[in-house]
Every structure is written in structure tokens, then in C-alpha cells.
N, C-alpha and C. Protein backbone atom coordinates (compact mmCIF):
# COMPACT_ATOMS: atom_id res chain seq x y z
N UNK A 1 9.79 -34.16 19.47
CA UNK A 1 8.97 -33.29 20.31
C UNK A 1 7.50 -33.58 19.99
N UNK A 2 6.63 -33.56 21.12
CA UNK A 2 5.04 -33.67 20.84
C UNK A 2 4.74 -32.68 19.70
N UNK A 3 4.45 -32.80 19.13
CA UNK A 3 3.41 -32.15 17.88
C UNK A 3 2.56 -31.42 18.63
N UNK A 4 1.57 -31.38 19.36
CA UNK A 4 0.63 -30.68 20.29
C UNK A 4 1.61 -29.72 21.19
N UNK A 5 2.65 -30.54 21.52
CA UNK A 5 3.71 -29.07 22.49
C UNK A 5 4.19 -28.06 21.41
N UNK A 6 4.76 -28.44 20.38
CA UNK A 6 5.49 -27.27 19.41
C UNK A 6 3.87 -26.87 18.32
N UNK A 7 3.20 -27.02 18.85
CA UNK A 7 2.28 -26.21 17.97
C UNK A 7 1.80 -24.91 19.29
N UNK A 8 1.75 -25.81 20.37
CA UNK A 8 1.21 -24.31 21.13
C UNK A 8 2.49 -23.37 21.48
N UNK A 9 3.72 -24.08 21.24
CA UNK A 9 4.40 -22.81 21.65
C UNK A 9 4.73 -21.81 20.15
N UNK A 10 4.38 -22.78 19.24
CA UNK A 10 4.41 -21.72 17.96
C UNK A 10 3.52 -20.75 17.68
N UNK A 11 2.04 -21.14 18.29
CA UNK A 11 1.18 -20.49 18.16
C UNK A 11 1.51 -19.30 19.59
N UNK A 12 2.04 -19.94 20.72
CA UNK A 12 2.34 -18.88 21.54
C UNK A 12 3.25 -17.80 21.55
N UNK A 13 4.37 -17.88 20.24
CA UNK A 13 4.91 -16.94 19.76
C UNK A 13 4.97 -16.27 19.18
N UNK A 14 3.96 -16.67 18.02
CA UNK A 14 3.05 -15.51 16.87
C UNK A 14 2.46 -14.50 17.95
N UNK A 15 1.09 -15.34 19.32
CA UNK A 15 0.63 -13.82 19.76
C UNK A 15 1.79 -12.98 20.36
N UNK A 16 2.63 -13.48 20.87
CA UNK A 16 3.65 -12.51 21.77
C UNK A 16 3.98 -11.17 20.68
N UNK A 17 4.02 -11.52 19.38
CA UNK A 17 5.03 -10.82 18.58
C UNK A 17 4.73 -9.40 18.60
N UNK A 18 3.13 -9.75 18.19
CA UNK A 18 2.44 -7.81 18.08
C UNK A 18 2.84 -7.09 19.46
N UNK A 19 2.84 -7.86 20.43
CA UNK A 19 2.59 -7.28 22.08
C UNK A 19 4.01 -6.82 21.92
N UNK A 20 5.13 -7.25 21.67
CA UNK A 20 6.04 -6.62 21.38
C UNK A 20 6.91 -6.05 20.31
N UNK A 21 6.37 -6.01 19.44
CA UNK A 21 6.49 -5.21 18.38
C UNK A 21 5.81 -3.22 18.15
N UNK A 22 4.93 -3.57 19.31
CA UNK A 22 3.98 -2.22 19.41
C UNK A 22 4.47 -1.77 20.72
N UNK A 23 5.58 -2.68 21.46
CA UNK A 23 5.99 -1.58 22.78
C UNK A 23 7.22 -0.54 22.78
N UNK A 24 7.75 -0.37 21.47
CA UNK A 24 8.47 0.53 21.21
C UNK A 24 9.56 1.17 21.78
N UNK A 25 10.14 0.43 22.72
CA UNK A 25 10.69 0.49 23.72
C UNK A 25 10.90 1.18 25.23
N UNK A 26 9.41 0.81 25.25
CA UNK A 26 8.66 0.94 26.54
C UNK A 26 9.45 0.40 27.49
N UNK A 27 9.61 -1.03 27.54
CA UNK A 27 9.37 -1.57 28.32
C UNK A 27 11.11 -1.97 28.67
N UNK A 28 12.08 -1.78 27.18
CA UNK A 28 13.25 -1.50 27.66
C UNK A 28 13.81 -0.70 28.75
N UNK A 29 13.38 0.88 28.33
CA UNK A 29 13.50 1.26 29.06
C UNK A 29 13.32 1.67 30.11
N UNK A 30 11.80 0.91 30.91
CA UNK A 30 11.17 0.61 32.05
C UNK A 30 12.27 -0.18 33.03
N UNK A 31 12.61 -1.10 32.09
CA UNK A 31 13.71 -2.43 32.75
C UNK A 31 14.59 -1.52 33.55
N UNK A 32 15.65 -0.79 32.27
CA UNK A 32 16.81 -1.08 32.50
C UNK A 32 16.76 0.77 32.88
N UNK A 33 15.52 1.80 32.77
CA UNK A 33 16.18 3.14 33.48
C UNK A 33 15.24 3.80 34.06
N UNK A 34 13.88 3.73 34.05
CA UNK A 34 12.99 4.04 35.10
C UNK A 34 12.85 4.31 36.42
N UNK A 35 13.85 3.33 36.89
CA UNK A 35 14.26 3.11 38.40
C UNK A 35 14.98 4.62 38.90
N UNK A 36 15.17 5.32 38.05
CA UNK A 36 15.70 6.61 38.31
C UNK A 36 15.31 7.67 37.53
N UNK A 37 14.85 7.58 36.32
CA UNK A 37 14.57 8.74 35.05
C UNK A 37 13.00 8.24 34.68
N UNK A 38 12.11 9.61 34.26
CA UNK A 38 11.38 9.22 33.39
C UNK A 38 11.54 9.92 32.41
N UNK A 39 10.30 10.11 31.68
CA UNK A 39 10.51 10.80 30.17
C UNK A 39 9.53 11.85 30.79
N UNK A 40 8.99 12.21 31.68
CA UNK A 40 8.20 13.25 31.75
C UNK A 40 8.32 14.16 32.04
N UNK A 41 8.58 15.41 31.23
CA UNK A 41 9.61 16.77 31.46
C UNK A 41 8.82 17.43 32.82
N UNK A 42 10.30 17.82 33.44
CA UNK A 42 10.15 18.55 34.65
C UNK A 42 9.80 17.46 35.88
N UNK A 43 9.77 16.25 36.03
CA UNK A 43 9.51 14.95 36.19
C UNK A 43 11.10 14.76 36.79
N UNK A 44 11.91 15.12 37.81
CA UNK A 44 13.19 14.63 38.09
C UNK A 44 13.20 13.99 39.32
N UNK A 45 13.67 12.87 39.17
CA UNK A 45 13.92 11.69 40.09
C UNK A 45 15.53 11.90 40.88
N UNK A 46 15.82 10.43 41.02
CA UNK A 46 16.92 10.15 41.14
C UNK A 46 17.88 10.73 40.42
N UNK A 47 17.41 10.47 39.16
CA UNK A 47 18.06 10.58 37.85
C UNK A 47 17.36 12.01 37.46
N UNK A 48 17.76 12.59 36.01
CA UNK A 48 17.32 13.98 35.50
C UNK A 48 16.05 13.29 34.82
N UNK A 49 15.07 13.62 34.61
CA UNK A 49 14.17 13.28 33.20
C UNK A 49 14.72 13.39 31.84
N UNK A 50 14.31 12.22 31.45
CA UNK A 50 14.98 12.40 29.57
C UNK A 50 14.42 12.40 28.65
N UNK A 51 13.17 13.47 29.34
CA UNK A 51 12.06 14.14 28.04
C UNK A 51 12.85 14.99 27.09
N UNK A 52 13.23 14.98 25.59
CA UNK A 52 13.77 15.60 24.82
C UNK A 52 15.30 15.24 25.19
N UNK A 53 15.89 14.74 25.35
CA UNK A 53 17.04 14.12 25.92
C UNK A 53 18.43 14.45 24.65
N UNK A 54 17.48 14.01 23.13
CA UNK A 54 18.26 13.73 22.63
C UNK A 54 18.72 15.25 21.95
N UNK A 55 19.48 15.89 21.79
CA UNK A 55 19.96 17.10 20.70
C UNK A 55 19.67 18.15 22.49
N UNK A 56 19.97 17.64 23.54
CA UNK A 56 20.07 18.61 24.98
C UNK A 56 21.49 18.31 25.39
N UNK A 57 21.84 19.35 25.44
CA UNK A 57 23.37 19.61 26.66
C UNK A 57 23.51 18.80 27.78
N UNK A 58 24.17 17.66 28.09
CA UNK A 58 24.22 17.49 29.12
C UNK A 58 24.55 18.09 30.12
N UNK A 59 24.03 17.68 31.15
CA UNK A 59 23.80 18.60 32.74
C UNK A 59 23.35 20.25 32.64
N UNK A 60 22.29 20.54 31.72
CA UNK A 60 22.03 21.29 31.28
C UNK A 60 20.23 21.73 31.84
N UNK A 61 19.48 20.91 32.51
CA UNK A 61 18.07 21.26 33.16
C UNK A 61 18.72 22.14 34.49
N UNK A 62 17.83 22.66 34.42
CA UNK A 62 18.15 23.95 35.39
C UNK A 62 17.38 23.14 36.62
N UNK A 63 16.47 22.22 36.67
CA UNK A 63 15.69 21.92 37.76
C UNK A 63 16.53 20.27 38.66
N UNK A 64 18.14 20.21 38.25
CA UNK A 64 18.31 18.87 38.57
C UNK A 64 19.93 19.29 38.76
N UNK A 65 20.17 18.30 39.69
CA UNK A 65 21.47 18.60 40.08
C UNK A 65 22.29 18.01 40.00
N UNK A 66 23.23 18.19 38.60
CA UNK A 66 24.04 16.83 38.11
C UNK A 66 25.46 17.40 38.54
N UNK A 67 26.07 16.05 38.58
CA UNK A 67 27.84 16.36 39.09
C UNK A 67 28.22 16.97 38.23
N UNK A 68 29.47 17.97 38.73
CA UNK A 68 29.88 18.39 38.32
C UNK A 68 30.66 18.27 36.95
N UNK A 69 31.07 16.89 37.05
CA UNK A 69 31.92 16.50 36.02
C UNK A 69 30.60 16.33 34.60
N UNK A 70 29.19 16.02 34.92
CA UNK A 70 28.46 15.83 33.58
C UNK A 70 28.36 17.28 33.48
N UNK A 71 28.28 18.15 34.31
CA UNK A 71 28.11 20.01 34.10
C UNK A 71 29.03 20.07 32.80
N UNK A 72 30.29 19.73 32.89
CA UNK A 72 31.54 20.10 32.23
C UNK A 72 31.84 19.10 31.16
N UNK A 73 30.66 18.23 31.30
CA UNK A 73 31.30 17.08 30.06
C UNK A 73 31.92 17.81 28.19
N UNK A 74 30.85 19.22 28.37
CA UNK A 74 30.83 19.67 26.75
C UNK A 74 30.00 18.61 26.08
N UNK A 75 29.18 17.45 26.53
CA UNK A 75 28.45 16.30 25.51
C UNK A 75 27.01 17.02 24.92
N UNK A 76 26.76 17.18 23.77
CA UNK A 76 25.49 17.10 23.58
C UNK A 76 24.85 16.00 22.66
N UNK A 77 23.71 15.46 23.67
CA UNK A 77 23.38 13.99 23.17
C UNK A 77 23.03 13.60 22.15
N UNK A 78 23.59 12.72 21.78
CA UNK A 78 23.30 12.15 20.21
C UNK A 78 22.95 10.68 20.43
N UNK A 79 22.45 9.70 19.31
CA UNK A 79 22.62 8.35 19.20
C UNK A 79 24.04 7.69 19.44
N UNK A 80 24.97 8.39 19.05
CA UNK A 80 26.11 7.71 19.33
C UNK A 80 26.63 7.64 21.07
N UNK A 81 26.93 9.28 21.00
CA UNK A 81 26.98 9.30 22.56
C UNK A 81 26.27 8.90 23.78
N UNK A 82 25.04 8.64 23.46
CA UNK A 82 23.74 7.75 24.34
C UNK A 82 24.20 6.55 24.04
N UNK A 83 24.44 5.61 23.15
CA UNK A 83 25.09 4.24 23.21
C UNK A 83 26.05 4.57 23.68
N UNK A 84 26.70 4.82 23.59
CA UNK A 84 28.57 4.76 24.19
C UNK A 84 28.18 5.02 26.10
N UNK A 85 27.56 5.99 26.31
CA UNK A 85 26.57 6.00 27.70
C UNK A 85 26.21 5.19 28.53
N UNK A 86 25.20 4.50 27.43
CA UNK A 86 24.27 3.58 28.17
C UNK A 86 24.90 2.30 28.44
N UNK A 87 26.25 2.38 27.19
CA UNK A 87 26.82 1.31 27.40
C UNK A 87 27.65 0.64 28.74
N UNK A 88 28.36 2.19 29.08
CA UNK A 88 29.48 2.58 29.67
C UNK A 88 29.49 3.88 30.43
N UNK A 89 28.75 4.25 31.13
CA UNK A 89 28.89 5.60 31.73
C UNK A 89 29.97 5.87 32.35
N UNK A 90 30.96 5.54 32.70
CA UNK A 90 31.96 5.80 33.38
C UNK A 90 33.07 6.45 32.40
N UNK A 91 33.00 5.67 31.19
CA UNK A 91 34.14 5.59 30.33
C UNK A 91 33.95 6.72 29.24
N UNK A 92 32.33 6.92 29.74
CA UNK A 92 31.67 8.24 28.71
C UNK A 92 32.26 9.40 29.47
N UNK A 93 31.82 9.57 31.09
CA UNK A 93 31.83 10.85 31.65
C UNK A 93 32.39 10.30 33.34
N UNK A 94 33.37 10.24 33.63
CA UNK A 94 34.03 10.29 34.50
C UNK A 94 33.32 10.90 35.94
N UNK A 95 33.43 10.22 37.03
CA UNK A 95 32.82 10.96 37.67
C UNK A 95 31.50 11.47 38.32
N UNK A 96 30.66 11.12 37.01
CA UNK A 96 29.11 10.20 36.91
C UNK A 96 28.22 10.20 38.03
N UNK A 97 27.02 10.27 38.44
CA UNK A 97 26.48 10.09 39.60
C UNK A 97 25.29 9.27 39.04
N UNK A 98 25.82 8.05 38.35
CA UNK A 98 25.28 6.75 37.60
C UNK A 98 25.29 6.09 38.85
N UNK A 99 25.79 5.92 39.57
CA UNK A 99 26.04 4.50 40.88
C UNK A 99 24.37 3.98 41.03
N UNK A 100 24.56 2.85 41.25
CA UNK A 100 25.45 1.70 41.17
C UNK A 100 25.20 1.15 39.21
N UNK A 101 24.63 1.65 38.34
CA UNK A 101 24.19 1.68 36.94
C UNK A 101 25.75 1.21 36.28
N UNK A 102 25.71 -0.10 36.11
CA UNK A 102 26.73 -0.47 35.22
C UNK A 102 27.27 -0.50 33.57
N UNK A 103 26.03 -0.17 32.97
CA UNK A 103 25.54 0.09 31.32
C UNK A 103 24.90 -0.98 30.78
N UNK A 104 24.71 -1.41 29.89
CA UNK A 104 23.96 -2.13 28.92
C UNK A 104 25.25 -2.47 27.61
N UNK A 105 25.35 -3.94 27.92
CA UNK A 105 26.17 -4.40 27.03
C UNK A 105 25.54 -4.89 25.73
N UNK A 106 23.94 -5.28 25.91
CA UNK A 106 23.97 -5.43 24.75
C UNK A 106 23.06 -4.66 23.49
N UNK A 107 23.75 -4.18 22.69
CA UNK A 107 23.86 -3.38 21.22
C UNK A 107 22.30 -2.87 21.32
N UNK A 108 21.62 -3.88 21.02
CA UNK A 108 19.98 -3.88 20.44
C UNK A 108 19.43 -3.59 21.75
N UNK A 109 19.82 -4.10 22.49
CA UNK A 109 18.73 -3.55 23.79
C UNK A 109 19.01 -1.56 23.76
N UNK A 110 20.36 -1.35 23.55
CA UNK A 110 20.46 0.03 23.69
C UNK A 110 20.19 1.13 22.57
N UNK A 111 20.04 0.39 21.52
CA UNK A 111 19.33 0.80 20.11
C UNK A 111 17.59 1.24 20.58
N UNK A 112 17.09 0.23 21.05
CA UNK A 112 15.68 0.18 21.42
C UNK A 112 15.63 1.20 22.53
N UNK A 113 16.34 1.12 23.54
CA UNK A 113 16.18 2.36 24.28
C UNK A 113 16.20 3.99 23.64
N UNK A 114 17.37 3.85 23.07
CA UNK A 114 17.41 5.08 22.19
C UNK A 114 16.32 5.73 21.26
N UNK A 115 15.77 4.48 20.79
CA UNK A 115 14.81 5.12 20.32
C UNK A 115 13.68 5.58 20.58
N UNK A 116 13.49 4.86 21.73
CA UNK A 116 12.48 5.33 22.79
C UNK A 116 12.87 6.30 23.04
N UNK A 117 13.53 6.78 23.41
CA UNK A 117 13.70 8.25 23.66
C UNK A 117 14.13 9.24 22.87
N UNK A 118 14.19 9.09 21.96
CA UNK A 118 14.05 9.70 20.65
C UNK A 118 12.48 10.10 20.36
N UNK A 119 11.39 9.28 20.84
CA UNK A 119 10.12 9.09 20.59
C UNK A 119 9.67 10.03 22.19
N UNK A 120 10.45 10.68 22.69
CA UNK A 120 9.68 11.41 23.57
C UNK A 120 8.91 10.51 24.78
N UNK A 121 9.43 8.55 24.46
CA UNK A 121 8.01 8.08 25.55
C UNK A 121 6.92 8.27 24.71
């Protein structure tokens, strides 16, 4: 390999690192759930907002109108149950008004989300 090519892409991967190391999983969860949810309470979309998300009742905001079946799930959200979720909503809560949202297969991407929302956004 050119010496001049693998030096700029080495040097082009040192700057990337901070830029994503400081987005905290911003930008995960921009990707992969924005399109329906934000984090900004009272903020309901498509989706419910998942300001404080984590240690809340599901189907539990009084301002959003979730199926019946998440009404009745009994889930209250944790790290585990948000992976198993994000992974798999169907297989979490039956019934779901996830469509067309297939989950997130992989591990670390849904770690990073989680914690983003753990972080309030």
C-alpha cells in the first residue's frame, strides 16, 4: 500500500474517533429510532417519547396511544427488557404497533442506544 495513502487514512481515523466517542449515542439512536420517538417529554410522535423511558411502565403516558397489548404487557423498562425490545419487538410484546420496525440485531449498537436513553438525550 502507498505509504502516503495509509498515513492519511490513519491520520483520518484518529480525527473521526473524538467525533464519535463524544456522540454518546446520539446518533444511534437518530439512525435507528427518531423516525418515530424522541427523547423530548411530552414530545409524541409516531412513536411515544422515551424521555425517562427507562424504570417507566410500559404503555403507561397518559398523552399517547399505545396498543392494547403494550397497555397489558405488565413490562417495566429495564436494560434488559429494552435489548430484548430493540432487538425483537414482536417476541418482546406481541401485538406491537412497531410496524414496519424489525429490531436491531446487533448487541453494541443496542447497548449504545440504551444508554442514550438512559442519559435522558
Amino acid at each position: 500500500m502507498n505509504k502516503r495513502l495509509f498515513a492519511l487514512m490513519f491520520v483520518g481515523g484518529l480525527t473521526c474517533t473524538p467525533a464519535l466517542a463524544q456522540d454518546n449515542g446520539q446518533t444511534a439512536f437518530n439512525n435507528s429510532c427518531r423516525t418515530c420517538h424522541t427523547m423530548k417529554e411530552g414530545d409524541n410522535r409516531q412513536g411515544p417519547n422515551l424521555a425517562g423511558i427507562v424504570g417507566r411502565k410500559a404503555g403507561s403516558l397518559q398523552d399517547y396511544n399505545y396498543s392494547s397489548s403494550m397497555k397489558q404487557s405488565g413490562i417495566t423498562w429495564d436494560e434488559a427488557n429494552l435489548d430484548q425490545f430493540i432487538a425483537n419487538p414482536d417476541q418482546v410484546v406481541g401485538g406491537n404497533s412497531m410496524k414496519p420496525y424489525g429490531g436491531i440485531t446487533d448487541a453494541a449498537q443496542r447497548k449504545t442506544i440504551i444508554e442514550f436513553l438512559k442519559s435522558d438525550g
